[in-house]
C-alpha atoms as a PDB file:
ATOM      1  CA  UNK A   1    -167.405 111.554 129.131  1.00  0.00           C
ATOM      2  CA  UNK A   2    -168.419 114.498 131.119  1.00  0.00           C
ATOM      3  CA  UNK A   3    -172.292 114.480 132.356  1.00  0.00           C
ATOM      4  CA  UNK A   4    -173.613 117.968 131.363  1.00  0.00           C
ATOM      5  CA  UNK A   5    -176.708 118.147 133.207  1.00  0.00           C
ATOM      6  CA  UNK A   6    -174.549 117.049 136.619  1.00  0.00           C
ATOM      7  CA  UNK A   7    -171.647 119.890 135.414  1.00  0.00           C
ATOM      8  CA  UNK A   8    -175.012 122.660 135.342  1.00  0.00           C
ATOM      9  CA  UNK A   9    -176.390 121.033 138.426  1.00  0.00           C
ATOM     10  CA  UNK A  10    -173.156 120.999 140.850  1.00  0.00           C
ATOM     11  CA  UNK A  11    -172.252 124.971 139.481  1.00  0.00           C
ATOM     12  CA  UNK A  12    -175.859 126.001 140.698  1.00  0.00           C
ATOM     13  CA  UNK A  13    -175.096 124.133 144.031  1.00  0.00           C
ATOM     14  CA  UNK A  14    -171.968 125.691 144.662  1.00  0.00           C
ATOM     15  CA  UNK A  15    -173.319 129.222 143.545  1.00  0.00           C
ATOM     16  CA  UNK A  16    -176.914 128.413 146.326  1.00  0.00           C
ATOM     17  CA  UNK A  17    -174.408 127.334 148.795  1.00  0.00           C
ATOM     18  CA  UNK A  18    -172.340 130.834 148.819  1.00  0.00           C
ATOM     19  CA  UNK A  19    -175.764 132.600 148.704  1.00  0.00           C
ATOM     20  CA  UNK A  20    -176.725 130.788 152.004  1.00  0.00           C
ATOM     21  CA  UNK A  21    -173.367 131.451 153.105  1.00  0.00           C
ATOM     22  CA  UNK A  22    -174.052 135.259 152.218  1.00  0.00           C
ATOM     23  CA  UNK A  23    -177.299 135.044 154.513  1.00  0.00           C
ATOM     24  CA  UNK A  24    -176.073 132.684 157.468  1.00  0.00           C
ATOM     25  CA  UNK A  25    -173.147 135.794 157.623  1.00  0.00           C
ATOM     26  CA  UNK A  26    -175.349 138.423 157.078  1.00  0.00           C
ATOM     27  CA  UNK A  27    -177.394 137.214 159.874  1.00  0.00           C
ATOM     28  CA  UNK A  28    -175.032 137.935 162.785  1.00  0.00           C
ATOM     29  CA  UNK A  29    -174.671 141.427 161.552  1.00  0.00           C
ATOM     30  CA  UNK A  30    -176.598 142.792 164.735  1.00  0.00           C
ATOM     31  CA  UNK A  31    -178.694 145.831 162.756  1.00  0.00           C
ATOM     32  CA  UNK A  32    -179.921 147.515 166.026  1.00  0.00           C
ATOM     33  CA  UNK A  33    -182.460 145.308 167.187  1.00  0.00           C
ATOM     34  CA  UNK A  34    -182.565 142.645 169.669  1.00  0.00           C
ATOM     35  CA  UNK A  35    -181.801 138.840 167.650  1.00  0.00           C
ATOM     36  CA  UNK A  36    -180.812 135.495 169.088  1.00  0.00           C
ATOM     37  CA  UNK A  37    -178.707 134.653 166.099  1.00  0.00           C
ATOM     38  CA  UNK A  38    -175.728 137.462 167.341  1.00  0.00           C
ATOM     39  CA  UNK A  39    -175.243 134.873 169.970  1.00  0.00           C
ATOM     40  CA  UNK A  40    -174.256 132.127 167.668  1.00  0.00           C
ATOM     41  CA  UNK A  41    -170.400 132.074 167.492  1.00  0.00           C
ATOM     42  CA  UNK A  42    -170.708 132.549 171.390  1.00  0.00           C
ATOM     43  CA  UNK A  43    -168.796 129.019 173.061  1.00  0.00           C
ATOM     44  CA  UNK A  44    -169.019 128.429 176.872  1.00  0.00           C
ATOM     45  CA  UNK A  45    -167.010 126.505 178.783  1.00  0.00           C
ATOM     46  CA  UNK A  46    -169.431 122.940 179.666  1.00  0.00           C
ATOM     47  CA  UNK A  47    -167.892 120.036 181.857  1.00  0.00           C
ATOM     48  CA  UNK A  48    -164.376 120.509 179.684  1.00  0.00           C
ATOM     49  CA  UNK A  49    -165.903 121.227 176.334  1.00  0.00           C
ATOM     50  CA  UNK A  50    -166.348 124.083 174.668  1.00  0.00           C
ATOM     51  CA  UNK A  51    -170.150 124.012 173.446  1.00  0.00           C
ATOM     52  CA  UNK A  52    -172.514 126.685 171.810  1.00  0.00           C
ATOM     53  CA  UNK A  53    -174.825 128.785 173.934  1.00  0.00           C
ATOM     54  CA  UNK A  54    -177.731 127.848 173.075  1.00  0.00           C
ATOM     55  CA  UNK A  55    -176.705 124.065 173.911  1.00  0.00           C
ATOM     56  CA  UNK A  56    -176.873 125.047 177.640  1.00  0.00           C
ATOM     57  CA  UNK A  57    -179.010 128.225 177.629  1.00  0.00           C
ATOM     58  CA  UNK A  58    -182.540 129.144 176.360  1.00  0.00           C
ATOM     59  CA  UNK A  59    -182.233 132.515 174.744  1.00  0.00           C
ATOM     60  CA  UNK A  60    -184.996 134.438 173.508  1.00  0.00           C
ATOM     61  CA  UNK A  61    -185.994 138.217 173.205  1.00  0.00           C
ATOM     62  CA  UNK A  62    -188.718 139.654 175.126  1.00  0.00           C
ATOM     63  CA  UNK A  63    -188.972 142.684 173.710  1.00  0.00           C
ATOM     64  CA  UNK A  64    -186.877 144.494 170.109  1.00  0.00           C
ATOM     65  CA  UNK A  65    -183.870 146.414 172.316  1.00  0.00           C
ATOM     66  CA  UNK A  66    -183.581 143.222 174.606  1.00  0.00           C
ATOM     67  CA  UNK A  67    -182.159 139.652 174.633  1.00  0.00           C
ATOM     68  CA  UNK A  68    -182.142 137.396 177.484  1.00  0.00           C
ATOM     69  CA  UNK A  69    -180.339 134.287 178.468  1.00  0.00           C
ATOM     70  CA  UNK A  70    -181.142 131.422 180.882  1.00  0.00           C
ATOM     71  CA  UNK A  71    -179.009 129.268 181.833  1.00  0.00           C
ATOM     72  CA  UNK A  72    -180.667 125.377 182.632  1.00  0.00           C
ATOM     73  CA  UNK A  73    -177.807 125.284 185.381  1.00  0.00           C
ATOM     74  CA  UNK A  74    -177.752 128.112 187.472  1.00  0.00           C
ATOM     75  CA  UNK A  75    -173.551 127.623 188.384  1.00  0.00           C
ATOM     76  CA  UNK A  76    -173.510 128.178 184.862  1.00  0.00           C
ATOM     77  CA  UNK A  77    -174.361 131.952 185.304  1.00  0.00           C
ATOM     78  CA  UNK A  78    -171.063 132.893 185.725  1.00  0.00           C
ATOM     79  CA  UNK A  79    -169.913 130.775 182.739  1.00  0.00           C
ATOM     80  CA  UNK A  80    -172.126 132.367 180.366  1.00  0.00           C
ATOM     81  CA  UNK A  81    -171.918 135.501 181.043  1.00  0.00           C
ATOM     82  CA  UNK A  82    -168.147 135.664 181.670  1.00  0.00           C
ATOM     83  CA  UNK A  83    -168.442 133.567 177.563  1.00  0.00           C
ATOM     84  CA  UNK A  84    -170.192 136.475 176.527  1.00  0.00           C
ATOM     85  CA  UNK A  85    -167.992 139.614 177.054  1.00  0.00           C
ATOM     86  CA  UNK A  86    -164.979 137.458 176.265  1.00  0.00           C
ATOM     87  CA  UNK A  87    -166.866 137.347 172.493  1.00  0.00           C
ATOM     88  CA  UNK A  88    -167.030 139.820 169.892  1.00  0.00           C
ATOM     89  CA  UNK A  89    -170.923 140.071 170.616  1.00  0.00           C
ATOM     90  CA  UNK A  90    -169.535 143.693 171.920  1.00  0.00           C
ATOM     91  CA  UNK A  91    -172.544 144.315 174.513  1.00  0.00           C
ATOM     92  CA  UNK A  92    -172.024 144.003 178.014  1.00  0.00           C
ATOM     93  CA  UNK A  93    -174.444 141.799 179.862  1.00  0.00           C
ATOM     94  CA  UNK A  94    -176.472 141.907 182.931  1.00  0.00           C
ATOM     95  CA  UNK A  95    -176.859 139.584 185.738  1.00  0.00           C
ATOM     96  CA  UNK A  96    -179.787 139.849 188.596  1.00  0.00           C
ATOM     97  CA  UNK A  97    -178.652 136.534 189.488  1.00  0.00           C
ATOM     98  CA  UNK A  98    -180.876 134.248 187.396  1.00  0.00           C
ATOM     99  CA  UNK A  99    -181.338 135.781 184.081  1.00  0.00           C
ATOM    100  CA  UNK A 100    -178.492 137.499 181.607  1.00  0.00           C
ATOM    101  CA  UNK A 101    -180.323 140.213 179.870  1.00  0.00           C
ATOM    102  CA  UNK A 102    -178.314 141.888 176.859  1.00  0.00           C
ATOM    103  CA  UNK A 103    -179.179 145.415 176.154  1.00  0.00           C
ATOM    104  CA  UNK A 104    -179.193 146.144 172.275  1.00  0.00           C
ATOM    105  CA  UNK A 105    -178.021 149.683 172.428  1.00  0.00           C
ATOM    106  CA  UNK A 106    -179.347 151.620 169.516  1.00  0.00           C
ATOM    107  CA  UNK A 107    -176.835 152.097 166.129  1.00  0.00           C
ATOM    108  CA  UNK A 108    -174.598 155.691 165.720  1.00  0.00           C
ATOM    109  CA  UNK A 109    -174.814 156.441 162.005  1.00  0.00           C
ATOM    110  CA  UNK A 110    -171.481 155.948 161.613  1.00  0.00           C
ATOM    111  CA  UNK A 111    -171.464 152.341 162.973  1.00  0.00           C
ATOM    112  CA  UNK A 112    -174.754 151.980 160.895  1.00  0.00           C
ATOM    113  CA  UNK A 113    -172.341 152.600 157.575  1.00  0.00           C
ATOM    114  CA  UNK A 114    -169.896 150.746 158.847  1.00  0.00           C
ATOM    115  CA  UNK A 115    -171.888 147.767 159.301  1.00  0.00           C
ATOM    116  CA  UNK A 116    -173.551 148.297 155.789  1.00  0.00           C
ATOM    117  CA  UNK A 117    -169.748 148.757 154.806  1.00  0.00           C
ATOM    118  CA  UNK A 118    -168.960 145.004 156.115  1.00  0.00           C
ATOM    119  CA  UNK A 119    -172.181 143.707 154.728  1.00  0.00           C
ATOM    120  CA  UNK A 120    -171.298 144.960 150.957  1.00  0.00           C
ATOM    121  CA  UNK A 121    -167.674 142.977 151.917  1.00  0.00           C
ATOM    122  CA  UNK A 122    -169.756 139.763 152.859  1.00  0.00           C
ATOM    123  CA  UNK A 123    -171.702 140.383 149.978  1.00  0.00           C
ATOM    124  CA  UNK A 124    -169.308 140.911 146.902  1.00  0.00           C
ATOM    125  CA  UNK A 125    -167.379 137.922 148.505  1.00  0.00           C
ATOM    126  CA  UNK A 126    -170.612 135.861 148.070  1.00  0.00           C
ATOM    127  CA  UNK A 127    -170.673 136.816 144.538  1.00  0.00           C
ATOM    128  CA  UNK A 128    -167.038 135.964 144.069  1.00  0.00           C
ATOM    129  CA  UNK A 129    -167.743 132.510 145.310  1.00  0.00           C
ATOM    130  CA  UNK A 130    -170.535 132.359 142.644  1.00  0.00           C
ATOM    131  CA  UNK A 131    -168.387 133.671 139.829  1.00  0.00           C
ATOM    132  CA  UNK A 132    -165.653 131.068 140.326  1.00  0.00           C
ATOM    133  CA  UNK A 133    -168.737 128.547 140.048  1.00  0.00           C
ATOM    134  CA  UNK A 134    -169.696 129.346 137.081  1.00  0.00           C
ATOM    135  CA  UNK A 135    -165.877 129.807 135.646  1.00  0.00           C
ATOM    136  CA  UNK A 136    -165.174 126.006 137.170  1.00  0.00           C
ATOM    137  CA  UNK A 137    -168.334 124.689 135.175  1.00  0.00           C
ATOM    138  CA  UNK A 138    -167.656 126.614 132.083  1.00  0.00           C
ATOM    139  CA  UNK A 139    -164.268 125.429 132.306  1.00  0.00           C
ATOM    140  CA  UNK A 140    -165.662 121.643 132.308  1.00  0.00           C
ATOM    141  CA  UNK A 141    -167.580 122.848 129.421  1.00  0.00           C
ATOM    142  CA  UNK A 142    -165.073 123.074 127.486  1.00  0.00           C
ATOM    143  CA  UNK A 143    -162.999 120.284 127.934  1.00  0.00           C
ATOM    144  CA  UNK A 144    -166.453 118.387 127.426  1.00  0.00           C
ATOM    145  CA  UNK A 145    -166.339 120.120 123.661  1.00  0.00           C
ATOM    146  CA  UNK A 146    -162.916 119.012 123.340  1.00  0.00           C
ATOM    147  CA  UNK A 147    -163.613 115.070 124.153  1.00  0.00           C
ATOM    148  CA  UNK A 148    -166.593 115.384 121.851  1.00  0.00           C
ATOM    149  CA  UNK A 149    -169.613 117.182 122.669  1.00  0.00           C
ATOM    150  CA  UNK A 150    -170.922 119.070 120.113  1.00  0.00           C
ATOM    151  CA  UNK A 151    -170.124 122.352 119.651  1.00  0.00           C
ATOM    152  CA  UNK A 152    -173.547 123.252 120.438  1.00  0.00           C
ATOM    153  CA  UNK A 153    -174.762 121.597 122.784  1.00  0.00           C
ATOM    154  CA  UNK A 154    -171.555 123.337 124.452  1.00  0.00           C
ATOM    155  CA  UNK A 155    -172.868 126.608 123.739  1.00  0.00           C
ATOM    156  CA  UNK A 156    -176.369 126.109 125.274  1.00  0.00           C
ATOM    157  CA  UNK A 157    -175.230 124.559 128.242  1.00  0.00           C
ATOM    158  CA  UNK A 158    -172.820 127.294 128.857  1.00  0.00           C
ATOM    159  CA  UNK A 159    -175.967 129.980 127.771  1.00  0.00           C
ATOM    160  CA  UNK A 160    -177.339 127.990 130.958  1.00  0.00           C
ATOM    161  CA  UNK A 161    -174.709 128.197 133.193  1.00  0.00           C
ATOM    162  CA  UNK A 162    -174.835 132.187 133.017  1.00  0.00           C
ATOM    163  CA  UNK A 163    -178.384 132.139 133.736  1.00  0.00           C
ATOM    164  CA  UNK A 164    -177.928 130.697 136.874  1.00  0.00           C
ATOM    165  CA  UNK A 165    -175.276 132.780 137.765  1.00  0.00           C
ATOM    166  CA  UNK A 166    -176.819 135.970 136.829  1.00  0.00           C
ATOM    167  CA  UNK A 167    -179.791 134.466 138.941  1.00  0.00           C
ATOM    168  CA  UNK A 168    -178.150 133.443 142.202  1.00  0.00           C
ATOM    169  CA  UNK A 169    -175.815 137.441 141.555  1.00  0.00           C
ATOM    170  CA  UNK A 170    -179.289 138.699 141.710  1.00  0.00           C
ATOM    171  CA  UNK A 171    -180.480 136.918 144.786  1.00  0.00           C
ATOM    172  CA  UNK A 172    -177.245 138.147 146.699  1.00  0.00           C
ATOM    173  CA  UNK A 173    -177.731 141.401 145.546  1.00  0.00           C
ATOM    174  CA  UNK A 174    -181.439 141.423 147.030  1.00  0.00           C
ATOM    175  CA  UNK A 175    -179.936 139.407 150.379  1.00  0.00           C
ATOM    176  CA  UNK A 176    -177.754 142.224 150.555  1.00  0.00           C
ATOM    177  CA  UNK A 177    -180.388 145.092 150.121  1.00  0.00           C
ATOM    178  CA  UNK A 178    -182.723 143.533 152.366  1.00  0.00           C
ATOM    179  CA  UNK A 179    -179.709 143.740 155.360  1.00  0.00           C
ATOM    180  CA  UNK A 180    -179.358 147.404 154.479  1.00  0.00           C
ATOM    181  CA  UNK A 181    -182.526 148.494 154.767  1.00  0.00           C
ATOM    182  CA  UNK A 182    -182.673 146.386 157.996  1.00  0.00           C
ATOM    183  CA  UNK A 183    -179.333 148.031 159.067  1.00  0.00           C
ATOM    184  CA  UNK A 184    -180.007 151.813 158.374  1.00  0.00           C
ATOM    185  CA  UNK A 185    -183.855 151.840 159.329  1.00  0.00           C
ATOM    186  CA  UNK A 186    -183.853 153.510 162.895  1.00  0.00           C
END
């Protein structure tokens, strides 16, 4: 028999972990000003392994048009910075020799709506992930009615299940306004 508490429990999981999703995404969406997080997908070349910056960096941002990176080694200078126009960070980095400082340029308005454009894609793709959710556990709904749950009990926990999801739509639709505003504030 199907446990309907654990059916409305894992659909809410699934539809927080796409909302996360939506924000760990929306977070590399560099909105004009200077943010450590852009540097995330960046992989360097480490004694034959391919590691994260930040595992042989420190990265931090002195100021809001400015990020800068130190490496711990300094043959690693090369490394890094050669790691980071080979990304699709798509700022060009500068080396004095012991520090990589990253210039935020400021946003055109029309790479401001694109990147409000792509964030409205990340978004709606978020809320696809929540939908199917809450389609999976209505589906499990049902075939709990048909090996014997009541009818009811059916109903309500399905009256549940689109609570949550209009819940966790909401929260990616206020995810998604708060990177707008971010994104198109100058």
């Amino acid at each position: 028999m199907i446990d309907i508490k654990k059916v409305e429990k894992d659909g809410e999981e699934k539809m927080q972990h796409a909302v996360t999703f939506l924000e760990e995404t929306l977070s590399h969406i560099r909105a004009g000003k200077a943010n450590v997080r852009i540097l995330d997908g960046v992989k360097v070349e480490y004694y034959g392994s391919h590691v994260p910056l930040s595992n042989v960096a420190s990265i931090s941002t002195p100021d809001a048009k400015t990020i800068t990176v130190l490496p711990w080694e300094k043959p690693m200078l090369k490394v890094v910075e050669k790691a980071i126009m080979d990304s699709d960070v798509g700022i060009t980095p500068e080396n004095n020799g012991e520090i990589i400082r990253l210039g935020i340029p400021p946003l055109t308005e029309e790479r401001r709506k694109q990147l409000v454009k792509q964030s409205k894609q990340e978004s709606e793709n978020a809320k696809v992930s929540i939908r199917n959710a809450r389609r999976d556990a209505v589906e499990l709904m049902k075939k709990a009615v048909k090996e014997g749950v009541s009818e009811d009990i059916g109903k309500d926990s399905e009256a549940n299940i689109q609570k949550i999801h209009d819940k966790y739509i909401k929260k990616a639709d206020e995810v998604l306004a708060a990177k707008e505003k971010e994104i198109m504030t100058v």
